[in-house]
N, C-alpha and C. Protein backbone atom coordinates (compact mmCIF):
# COMPACT_ATOMS: atom_id res chain seq x y z
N UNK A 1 0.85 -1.18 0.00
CA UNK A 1 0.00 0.00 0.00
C UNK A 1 0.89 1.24 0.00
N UNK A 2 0.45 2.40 -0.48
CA UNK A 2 1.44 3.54 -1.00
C UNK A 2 1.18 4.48 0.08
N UNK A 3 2.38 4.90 0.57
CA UNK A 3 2.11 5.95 1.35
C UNK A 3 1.85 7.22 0.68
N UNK A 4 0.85 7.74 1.60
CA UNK A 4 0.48 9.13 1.58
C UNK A 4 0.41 10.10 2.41
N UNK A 5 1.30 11.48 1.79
CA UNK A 5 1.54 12.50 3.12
C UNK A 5 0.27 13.85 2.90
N UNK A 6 -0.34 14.51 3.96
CA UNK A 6 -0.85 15.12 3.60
C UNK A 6 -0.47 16.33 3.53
N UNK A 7 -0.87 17.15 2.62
CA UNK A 7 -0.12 18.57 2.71
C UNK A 7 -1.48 19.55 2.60
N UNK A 8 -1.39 20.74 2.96
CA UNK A 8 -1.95 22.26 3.43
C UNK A 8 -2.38 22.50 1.51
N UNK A 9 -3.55 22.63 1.34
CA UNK A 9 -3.93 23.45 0.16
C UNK A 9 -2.95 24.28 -0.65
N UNK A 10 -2.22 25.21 0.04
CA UNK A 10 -1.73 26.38 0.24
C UNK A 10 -0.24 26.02 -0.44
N UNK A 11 0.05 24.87 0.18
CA UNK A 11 1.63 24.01 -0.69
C UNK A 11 1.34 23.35 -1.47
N UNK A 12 0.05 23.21 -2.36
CA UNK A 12 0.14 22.30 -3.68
C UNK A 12 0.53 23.38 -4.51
N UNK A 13 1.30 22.83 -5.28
CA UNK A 13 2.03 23.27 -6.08
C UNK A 13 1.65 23.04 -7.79
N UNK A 14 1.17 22.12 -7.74
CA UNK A 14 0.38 21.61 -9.55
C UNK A 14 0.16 22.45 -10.15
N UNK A 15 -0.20 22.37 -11.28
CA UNK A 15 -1.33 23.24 -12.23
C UNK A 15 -2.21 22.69 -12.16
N UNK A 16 -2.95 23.39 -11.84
CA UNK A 16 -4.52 22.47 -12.16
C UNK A 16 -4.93 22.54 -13.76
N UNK A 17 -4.12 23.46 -14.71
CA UNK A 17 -4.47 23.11 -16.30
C UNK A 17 -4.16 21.79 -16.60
N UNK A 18 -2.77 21.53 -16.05
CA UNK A 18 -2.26 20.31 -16.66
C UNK A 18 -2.77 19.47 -15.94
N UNK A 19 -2.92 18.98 -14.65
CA UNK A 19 -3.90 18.04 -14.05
C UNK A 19 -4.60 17.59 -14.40
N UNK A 20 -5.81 18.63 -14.73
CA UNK A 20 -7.36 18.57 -15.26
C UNK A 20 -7.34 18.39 -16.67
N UNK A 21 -7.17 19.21 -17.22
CA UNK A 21 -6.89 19.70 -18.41
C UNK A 21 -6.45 18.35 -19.54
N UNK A 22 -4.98 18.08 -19.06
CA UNK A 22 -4.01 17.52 -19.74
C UNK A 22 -4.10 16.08 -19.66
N UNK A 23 -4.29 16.03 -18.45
CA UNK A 23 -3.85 14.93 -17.91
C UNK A 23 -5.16 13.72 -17.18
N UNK A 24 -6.16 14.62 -16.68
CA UNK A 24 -7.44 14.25 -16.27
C UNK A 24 -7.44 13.75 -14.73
N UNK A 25 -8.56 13.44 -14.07
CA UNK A 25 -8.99 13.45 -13.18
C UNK A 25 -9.93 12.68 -12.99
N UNK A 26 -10.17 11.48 -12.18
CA UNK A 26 -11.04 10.53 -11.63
C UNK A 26 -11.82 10.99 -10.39
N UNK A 27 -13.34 11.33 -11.00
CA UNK A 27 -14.70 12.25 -10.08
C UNK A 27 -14.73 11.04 -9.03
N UNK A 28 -14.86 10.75 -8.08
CA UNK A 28 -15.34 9.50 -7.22
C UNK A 28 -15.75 9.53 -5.81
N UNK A 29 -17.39 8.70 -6.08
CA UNK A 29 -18.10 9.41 -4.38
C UNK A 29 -18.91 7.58 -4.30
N UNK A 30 -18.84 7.70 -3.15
CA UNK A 30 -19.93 6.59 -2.50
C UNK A 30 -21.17 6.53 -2.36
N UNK A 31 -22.11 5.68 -2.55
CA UNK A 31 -23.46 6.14 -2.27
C UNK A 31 -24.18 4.38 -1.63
N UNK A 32 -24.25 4.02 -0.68
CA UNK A 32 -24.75 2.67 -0.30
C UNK A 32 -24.26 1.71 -0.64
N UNK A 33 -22.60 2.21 0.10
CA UNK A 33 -21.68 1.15 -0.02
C UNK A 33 -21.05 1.04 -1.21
N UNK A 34 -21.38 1.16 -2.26
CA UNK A 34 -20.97 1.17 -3.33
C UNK A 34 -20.48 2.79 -4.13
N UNK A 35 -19.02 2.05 -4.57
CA UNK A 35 -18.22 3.31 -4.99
C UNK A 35 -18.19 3.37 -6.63
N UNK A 36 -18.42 4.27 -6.88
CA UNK A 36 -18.38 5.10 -8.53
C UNK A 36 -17.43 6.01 -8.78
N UNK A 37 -16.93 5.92 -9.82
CA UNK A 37 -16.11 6.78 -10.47
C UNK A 37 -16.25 7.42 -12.56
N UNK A 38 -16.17 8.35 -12.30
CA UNK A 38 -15.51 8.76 -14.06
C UNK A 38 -14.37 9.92 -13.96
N UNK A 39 -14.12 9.43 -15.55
CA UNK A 39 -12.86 10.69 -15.93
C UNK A 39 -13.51 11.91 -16.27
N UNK A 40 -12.96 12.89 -15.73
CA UNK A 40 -13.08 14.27 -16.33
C UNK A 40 -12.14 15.22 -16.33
N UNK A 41 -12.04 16.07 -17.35
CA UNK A 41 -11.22 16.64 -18.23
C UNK A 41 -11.58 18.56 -17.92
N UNK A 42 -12.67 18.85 -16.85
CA UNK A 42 -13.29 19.78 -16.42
C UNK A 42 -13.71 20.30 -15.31
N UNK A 43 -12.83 21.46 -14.74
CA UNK A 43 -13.05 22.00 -13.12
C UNK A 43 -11.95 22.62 -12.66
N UNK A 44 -11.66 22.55 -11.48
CA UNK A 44 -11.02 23.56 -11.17
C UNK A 44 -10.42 24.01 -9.29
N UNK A 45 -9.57 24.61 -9.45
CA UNK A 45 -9.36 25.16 -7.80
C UNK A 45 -9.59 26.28 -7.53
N UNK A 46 -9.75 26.72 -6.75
CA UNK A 46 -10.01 28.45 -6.20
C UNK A 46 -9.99 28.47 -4.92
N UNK A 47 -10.32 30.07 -4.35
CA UNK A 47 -10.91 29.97 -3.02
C UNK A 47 -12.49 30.44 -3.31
N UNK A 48 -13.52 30.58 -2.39
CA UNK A 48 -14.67 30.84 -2.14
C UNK A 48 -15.02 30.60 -0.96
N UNK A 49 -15.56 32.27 -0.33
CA UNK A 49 -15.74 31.71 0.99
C UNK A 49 -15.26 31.56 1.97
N UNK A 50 -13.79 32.10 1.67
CA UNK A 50 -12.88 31.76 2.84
C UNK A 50 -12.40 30.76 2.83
N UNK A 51 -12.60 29.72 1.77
CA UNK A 51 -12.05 27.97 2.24
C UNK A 51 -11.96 27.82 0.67
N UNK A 52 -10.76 26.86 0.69
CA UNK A 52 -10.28 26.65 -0.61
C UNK A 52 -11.08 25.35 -0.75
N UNK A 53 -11.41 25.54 -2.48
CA UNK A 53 -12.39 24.39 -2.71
C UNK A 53 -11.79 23.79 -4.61
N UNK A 54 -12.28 23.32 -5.01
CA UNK A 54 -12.60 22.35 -6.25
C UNK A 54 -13.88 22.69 -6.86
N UNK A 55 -14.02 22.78 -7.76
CA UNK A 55 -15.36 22.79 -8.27
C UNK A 55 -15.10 21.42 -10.19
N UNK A 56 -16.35 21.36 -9.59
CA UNK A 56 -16.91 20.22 -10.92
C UNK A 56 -17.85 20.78 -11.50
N UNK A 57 -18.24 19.71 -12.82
CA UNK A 57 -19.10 19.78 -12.78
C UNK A 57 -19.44 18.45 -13.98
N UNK A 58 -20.87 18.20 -13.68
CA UNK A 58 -21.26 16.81 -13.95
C UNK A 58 -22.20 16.91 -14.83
N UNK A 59 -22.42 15.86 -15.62
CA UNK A 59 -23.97 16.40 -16.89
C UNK A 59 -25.02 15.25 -16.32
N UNK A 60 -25.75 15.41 -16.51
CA UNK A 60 -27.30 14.78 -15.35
C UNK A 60 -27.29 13.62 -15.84
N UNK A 61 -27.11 12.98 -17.53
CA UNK A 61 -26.66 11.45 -17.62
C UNK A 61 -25.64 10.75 -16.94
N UNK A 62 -24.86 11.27 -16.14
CA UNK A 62 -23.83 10.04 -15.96
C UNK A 62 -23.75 9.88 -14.36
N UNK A 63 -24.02 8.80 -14.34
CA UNK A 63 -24.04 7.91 -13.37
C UNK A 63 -23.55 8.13 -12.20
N UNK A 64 -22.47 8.80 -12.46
CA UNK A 64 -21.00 8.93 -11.16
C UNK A 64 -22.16 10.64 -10.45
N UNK A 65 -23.11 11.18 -10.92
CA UNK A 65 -23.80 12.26 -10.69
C UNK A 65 -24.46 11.61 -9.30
N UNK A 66 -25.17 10.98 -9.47
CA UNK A 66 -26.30 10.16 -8.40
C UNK A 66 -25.51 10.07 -7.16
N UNK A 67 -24.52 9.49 -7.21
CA UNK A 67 -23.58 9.18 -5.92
C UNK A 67 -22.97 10.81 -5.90
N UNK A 68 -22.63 11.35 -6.11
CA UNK A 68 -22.13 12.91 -5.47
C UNK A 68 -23.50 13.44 -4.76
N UNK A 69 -24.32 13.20 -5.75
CA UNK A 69 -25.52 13.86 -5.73
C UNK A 69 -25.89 13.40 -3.96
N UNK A 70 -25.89 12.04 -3.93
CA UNK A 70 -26.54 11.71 -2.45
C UNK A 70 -25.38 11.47 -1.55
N UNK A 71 -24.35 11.75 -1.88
CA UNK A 71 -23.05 12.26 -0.98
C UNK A 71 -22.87 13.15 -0.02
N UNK A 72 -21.77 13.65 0.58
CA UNK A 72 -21.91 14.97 1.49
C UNK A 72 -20.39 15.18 0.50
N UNK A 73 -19.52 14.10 0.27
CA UNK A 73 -18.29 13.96 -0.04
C UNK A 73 -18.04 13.26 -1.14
N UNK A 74 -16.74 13.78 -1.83
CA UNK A 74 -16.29 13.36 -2.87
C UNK A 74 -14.43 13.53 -3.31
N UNK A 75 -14.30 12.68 -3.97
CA UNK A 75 -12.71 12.95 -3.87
C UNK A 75 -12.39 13.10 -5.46
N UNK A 76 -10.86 13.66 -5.53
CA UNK A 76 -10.59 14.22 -6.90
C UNK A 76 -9.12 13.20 -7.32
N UNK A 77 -8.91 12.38 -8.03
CA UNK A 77 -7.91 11.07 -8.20
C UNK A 77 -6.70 11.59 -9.36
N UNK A 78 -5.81 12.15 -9.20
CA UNK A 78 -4.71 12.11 -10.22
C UNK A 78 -3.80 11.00 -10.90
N UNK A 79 -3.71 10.57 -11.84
CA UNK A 79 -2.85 9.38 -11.64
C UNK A 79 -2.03 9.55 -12.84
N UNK A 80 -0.74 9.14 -13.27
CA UNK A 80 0.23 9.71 -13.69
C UNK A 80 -0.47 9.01 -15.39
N UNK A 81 0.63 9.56 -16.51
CA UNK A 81 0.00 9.29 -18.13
C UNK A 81 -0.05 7.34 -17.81
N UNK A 82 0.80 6.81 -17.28
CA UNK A 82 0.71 5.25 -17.42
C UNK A 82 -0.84 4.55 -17.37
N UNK A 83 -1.43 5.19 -16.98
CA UNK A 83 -2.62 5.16 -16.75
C UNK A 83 -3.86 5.87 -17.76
N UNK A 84 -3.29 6.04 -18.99
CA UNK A 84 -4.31 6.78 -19.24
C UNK A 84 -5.29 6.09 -20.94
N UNK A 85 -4.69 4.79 -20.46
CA UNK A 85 -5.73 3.80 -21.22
C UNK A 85 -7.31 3.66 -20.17
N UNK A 86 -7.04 3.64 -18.84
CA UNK A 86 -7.82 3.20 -17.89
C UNK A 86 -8.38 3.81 -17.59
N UNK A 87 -7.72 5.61 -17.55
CA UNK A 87 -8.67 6.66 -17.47
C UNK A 87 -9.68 6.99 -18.66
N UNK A 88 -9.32 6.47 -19.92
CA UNK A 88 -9.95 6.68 -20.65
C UNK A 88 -11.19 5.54 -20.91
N UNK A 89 -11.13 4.39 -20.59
CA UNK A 89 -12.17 3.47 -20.43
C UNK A 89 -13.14 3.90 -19.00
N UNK A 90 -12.61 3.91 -18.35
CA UNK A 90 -13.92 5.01 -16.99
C UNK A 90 -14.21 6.22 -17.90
N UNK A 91 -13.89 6.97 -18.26
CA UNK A 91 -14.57 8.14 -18.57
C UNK A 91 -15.80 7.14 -19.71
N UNK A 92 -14.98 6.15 -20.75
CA UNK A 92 -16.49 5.75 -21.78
C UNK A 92 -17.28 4.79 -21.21
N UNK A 93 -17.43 4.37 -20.36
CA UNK A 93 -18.26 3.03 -19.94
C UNK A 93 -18.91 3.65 -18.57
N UNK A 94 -20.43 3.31 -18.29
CA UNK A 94 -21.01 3.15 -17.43
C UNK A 94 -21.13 2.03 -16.24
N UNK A 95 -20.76 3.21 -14.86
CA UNK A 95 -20.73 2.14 -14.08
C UNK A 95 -22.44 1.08 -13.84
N UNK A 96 -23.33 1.79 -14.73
CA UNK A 96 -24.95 1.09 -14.16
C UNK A 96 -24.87 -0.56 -15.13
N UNK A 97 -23.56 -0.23 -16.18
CA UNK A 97 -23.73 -1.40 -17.37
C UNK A 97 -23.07 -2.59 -16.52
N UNK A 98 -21.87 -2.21 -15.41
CA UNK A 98 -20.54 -3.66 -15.47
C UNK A 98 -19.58 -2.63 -14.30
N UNK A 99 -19.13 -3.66 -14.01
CA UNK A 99 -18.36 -3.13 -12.37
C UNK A 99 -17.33 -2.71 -13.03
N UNK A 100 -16.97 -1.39 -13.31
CA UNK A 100 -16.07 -0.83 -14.17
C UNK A 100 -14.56 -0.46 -12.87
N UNK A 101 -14.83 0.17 -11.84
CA UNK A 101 -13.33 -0.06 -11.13
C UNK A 101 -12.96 -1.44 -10.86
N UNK A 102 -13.80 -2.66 -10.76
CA UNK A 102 -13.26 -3.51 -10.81
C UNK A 102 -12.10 -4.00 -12.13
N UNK A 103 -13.14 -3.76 -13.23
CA UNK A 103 -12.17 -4.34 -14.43
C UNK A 103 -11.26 -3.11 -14.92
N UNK A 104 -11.09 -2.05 -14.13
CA UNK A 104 -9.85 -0.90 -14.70
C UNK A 104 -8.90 -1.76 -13.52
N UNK A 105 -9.33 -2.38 -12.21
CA UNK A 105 -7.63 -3.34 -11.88
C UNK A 105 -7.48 -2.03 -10.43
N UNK A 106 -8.22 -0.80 -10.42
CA UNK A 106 -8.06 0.13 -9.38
C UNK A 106 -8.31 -0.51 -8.49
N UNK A 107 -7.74 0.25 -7.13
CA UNK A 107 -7.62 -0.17 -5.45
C UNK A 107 -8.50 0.90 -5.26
N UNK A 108 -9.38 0.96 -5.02
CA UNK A 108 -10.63 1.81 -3.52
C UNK A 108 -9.68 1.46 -2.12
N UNK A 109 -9.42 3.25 -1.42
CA UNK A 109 -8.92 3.25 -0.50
C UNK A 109 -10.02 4.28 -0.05
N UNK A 110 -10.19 4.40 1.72
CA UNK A 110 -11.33 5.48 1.78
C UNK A 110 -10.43 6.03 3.13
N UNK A 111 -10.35 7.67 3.45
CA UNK A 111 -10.12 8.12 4.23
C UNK A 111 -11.07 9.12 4.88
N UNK A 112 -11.54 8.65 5.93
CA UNK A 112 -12.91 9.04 6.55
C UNK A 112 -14.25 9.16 5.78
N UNK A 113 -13.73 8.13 5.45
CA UNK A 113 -15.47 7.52 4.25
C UNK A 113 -15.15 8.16 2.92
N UNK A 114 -13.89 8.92 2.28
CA UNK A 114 -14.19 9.56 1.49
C UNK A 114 -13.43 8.55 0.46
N UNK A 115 -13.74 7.89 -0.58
CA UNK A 115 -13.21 6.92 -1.67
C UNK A 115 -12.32 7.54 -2.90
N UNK A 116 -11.00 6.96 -2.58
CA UNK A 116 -10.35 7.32 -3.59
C UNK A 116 -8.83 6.44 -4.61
N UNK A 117 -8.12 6.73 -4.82
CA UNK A 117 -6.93 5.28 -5.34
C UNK A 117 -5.67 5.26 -4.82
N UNK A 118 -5.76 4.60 -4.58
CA UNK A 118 -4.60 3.85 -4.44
C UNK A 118 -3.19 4.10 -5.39
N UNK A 119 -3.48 4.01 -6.72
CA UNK A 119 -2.63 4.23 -7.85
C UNK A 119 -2.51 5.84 -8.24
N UNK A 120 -3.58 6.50 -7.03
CA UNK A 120 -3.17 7.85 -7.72
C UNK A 120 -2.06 8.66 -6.89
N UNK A 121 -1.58 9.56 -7.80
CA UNK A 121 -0.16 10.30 -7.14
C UNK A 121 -0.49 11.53 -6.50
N UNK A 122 -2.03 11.91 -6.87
CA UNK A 122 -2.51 12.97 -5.78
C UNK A 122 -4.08 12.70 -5.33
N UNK A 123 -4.51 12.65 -4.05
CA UNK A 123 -5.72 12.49 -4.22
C UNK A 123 -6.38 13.45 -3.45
N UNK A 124 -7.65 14.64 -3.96
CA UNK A 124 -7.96 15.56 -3.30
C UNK A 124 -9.62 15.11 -2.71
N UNK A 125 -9.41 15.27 -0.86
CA UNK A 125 -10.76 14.51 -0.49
C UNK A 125 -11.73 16.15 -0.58
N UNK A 126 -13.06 15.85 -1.06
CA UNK A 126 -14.11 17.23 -0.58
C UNK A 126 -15.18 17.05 -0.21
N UNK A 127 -15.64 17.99 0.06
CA UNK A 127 -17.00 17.76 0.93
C UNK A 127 -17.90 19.14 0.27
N UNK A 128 -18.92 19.07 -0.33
CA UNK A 128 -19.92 19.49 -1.11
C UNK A 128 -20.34 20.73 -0.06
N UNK A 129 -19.95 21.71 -0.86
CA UNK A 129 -20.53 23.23 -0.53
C UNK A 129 -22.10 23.86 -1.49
N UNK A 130 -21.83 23.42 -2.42
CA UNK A 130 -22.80 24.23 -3.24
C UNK A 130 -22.99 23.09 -4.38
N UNK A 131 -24.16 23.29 -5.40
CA UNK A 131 -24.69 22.68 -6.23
C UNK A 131 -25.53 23.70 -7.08
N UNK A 132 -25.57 23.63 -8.56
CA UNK A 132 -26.20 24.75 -9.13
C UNK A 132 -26.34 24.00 -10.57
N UNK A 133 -27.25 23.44 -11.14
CA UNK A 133 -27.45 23.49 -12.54
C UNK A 133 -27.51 24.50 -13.56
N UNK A 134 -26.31 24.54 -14.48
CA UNK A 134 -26.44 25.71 -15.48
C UNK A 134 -27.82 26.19 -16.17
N UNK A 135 -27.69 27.00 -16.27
CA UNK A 135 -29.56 27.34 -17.09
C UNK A 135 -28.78 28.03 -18.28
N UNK A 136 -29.74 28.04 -19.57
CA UNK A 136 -29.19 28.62 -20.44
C UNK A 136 -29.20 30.26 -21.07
N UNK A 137 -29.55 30.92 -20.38
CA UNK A 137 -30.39 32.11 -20.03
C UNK A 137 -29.17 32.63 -19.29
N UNK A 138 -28.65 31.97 -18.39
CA UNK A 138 -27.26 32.47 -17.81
C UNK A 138 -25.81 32.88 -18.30
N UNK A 139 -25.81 31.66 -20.06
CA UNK A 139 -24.42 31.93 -20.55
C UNK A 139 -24.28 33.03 -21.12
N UNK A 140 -23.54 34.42 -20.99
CA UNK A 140 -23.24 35.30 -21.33
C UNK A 140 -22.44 35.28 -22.94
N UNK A 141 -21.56 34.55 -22.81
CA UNK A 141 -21.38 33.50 -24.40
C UNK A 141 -22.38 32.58 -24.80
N UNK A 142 -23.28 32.86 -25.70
CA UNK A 142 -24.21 31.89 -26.50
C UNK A 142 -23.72 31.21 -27.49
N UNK A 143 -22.56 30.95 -27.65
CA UNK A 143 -22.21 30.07 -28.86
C UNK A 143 -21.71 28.93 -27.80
N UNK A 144 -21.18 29.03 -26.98
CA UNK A 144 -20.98 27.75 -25.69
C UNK A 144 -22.07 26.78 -25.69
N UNK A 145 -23.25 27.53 -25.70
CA UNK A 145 -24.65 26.24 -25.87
C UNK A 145 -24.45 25.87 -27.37
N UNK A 146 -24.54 26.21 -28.21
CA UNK A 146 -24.18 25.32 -29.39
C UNK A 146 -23.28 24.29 -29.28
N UNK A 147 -22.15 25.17 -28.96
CA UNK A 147 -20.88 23.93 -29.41
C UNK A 147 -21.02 22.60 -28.25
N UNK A 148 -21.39 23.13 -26.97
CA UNK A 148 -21.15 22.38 -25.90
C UNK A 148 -22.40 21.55 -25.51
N UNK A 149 -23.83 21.90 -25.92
CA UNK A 149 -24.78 21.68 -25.11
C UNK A 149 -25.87 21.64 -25.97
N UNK A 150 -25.96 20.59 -27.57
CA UNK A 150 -26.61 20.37 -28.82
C UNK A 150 -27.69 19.29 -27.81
N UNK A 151 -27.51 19.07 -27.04
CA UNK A 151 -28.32 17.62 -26.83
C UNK A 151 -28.91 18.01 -25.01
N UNK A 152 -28.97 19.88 -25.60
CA UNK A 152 -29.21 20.70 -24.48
C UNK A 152 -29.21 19.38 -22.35
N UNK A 153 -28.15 19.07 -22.24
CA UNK A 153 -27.76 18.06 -21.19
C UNK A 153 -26.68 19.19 -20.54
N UNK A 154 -27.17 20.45 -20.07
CA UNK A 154 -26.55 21.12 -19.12
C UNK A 154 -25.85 20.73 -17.67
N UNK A 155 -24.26 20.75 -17.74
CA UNK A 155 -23.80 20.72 -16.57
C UNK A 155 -24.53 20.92 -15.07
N UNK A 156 -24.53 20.16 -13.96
CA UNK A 156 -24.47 20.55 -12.61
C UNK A 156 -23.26 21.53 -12.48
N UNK A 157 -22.99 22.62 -11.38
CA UNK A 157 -21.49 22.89 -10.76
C UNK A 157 -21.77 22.53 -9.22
N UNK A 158 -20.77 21.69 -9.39
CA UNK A 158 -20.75 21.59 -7.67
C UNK A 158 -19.55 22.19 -6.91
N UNK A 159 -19.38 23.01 -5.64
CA UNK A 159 -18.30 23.89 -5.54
C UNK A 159 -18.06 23.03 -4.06
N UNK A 160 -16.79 22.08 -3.76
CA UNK A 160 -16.40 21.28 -2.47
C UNK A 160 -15.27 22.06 -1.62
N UNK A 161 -15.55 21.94 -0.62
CA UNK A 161 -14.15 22.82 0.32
C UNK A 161 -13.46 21.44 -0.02
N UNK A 162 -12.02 21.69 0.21
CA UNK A 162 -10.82 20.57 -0.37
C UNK A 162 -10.84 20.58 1.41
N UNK A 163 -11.24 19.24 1.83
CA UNK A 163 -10.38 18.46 3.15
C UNK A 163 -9.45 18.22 3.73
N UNK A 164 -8.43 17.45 2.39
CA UNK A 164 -7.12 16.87 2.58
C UNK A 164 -6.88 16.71 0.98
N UNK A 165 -5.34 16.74 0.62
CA UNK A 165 -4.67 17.02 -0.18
C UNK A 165 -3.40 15.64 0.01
N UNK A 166 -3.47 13.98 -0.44
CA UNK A 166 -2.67 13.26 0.01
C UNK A 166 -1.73 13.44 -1.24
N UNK A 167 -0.20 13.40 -1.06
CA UNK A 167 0.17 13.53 -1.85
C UNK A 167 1.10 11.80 -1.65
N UNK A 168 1.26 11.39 -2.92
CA UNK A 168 2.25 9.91 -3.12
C UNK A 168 3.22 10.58 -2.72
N UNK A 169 3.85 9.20 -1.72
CA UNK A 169 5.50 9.59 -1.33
C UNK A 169 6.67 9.26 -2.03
């Protein structure tokens, strides 16, 4: 099992472009015992509030939504390019079809109930501040709903204070 140290918000050091962006990110929350995950390629760090948080955001088809949704908590999974056949099969396959962390070969580790990997080199735990479904009336850019949102399936944003920050040793 891999050790993990935790570090202060404040000393991560990443990009979150290249993280998120580049490199991607495994969404993953519990909901009755049973743990879900997908890849996403979309979100972010900030502060708000006084407390540094993460924000997502999720489109109302996919699965890994339901479990955040009836969550309090959720964690954010980095895992280096070696991995990014596996990230890319979680992001296309549904966990409602076939036990999909089982057959990606991932370890579920949970630190104070919050589910996350084993194989990842950063894992950020959160706990759900806010929730807001985009409306389309809101985008100030209207060509964003075209390109992004043809099958009008508008994002959730969910905005989490960051908990703990484990970093691989």
């Amino acid at each position: 099992m891999p050790n993990f140290t935790e570090i202060k918000p404040e000393l991560f050091e990443q990009s979150p472009f290249k993280l998120i962006g580049k490199d991607w990110m495994l969404i993953t929350a519990q909901k009755d015992k049973k743990v879900n995950t997908m890849t996403a390629s979309w979100g972010g760090f900030g502060v708000m509030w006084g407390k540094n948080v993460a924000y997502i955001v999720l489109r109302p088809q996919r699965y890994t939504k339901e479990f955040i949704d009836s969550s309090d908590t959720f964690s954010l999974s980095f895992l280096d390019n070696s991995f990014k056949t596996t990230l890319t099969y979680l992001g296309t396959k549904s966990g409602r079809d076939e036990d999909k962390i089982t057959n990606s070969k991932l370890t579920v580790l949970h630190t104070e109930d919050i589910p996350y990997f084993e194989e990842a080199n950063v894992a950020i735990l959160c706990k759900k501040l806010y929730a807001q479904d985009y409306k389309p009336e809101c985008f100030v850019a209207p060509e964003l709903i075209e390109k992004w949102y043809p099958e009008v399936d508008y994002h959730t944003l969910y905005i989490a204070e960051i908990q703990k920050i484990l970093i691989r040793e």
